[in-house]
C-alpha atoms as a PDB file:
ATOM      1  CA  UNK A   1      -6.184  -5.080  -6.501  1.00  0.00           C
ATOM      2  CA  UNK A   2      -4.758  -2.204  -4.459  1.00  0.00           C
ATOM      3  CA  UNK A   3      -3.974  -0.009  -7.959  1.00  0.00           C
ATOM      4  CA  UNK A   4      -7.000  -0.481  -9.223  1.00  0.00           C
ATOM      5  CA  UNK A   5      -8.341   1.076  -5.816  1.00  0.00           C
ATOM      6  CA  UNK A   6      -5.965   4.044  -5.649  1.00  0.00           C
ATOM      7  CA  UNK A   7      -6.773   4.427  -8.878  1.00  0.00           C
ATOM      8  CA  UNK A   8     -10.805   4.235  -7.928  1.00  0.00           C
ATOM      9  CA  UNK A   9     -10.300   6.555  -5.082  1.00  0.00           C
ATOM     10  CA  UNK A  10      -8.549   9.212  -7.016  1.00  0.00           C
ATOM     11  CA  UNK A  11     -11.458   9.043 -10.017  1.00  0.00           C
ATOM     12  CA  UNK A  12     -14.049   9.631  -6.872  1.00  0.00           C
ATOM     13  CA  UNK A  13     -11.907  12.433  -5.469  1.00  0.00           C
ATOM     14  CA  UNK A  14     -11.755  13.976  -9.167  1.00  0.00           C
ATOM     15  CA  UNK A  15     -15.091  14.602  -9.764  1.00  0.00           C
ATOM     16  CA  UNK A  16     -15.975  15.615  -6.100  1.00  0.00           C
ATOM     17  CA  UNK A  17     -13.510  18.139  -6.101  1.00  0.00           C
ATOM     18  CA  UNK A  18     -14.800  19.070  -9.512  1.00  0.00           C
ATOM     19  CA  UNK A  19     -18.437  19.877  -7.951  1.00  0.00           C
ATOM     20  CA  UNK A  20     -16.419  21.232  -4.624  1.00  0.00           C
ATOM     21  CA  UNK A  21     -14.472  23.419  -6.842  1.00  0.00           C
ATOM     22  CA  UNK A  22     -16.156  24.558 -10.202  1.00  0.00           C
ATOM     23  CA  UNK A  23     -14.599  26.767 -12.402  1.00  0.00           C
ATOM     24  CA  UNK A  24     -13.909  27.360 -15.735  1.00  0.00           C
ATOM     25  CA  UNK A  25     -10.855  25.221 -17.448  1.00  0.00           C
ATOM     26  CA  UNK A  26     -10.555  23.647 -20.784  1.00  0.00           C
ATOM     27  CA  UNK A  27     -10.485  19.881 -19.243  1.00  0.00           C
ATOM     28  CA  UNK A  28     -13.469  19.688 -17.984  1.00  0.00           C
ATOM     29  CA  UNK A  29     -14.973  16.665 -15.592  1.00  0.00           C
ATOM     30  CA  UNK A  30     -13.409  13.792 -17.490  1.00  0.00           C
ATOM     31  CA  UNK A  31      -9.983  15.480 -17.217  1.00  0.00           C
ATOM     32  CA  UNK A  32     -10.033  16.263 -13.756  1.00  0.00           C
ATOM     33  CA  UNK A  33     -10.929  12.566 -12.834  1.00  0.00           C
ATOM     34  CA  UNK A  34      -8.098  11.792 -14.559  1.00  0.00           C
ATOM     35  CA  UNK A  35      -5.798  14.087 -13.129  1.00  0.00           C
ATOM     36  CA  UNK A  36      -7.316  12.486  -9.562  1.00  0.00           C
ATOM     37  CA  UNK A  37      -6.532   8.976 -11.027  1.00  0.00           C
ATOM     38  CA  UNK A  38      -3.138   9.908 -11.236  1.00  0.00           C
ATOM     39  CA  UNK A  39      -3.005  11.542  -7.859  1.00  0.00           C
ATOM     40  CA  UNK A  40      -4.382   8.417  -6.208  1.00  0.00           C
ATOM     41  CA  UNK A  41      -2.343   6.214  -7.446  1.00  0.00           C
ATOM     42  CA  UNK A  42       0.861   8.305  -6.687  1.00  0.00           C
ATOM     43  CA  UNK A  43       0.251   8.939  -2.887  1.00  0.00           C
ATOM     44  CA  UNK A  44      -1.399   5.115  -2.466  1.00  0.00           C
ATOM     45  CA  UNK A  45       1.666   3.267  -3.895  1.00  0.00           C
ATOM     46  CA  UNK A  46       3.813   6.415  -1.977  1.00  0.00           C
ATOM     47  CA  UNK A  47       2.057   5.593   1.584  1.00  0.00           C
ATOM     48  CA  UNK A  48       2.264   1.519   0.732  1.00  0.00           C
ATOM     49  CA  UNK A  49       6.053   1.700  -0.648  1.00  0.00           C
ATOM     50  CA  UNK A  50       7.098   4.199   2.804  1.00  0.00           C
ATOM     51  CA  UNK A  51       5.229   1.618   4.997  1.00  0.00           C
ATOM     52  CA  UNK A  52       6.765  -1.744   3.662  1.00  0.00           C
ATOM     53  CA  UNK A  53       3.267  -2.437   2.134  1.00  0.00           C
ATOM     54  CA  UNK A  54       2.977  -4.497  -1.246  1.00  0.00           C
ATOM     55  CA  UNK A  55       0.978  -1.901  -2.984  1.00  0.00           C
ATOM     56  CA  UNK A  56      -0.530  -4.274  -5.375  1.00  0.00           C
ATOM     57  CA  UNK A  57      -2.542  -6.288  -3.153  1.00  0.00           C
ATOM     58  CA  UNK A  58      -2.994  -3.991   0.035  1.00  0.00           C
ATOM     59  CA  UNK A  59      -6.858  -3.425  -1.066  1.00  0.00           C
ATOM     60  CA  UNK A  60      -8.239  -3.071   2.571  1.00  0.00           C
ATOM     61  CA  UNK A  61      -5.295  -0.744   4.159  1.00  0.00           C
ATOM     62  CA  UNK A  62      -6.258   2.437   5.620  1.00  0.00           C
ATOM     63  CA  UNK A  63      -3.392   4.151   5.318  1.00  0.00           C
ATOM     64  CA  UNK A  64      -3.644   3.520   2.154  1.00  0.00           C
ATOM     65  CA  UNK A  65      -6.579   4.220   1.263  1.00  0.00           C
ATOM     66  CA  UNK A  66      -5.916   7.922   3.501  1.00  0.00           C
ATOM     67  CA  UNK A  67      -2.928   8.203   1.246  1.00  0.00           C
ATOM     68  CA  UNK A  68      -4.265   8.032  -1.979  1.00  0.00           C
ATOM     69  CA  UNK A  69      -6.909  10.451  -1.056  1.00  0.00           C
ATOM     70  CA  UNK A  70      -4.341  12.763   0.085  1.00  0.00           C
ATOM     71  CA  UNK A  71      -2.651  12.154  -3.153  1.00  0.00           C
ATOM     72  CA  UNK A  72      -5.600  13.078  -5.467  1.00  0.00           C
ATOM     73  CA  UNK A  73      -6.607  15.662  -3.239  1.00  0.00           C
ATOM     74  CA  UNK A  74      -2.941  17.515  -3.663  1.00  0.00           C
ATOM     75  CA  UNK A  75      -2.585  16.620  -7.291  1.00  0.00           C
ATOM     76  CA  UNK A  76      -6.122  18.213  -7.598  1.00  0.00           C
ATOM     77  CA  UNK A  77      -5.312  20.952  -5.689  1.00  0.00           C
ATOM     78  CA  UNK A  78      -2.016  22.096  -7.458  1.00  0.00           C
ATOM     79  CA  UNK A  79      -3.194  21.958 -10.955  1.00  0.00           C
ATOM     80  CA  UNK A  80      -6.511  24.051 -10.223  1.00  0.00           C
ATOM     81  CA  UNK A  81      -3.832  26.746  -8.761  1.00  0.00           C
ATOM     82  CA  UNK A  82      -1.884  26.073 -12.072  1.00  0.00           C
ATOM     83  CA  UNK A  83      -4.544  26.684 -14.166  1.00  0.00           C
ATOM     84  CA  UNK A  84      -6.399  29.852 -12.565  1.00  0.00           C
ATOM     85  CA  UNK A  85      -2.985  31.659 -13.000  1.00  0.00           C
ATOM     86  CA  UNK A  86      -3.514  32.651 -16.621  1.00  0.00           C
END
């Protein structure tokens, strides 16, 4: 249950950066969800594996749940810098 959370988390975090942040790149909203997806679930199961957590079941943690934000939120970050450099 706790992937399928990070993974919620970064999808949320994808498309409100997206209306944060708009600007013009070929993905568009579905791709930068995506890229969040992946950026939640990195920096939840990071934060869960560095804390002795069981990543697959810690649903509720707030560390967590901080973690996987932070984890979209970088992700996000780093690949609009990436792509306004062209």
């Amino acid at each position: 249950m706790g992937i399928a959370a990070f993974a919620l988390i970064g999808v949320v975090v994808g498309v409100f950066m997206r209306a944060l942040m708009p600007h013009d790149d070929p993905g568009g909203v579905l791709f930068t969800a995506v890229i969040g997806l992946f950026g939640g679930l990195a920096g939840g199961v990071f934060v869960a594996l560095i804390v002795g957590m069981d990543p697959t079941v810690q649903f509720f943690d707030l560390l967590a749940w901080v973690g996987a934000l932070a984890g979209a939120v970088v992700i996000l970050t780093f690949y609009k810098l990436i792509s306004t450099q062209g």
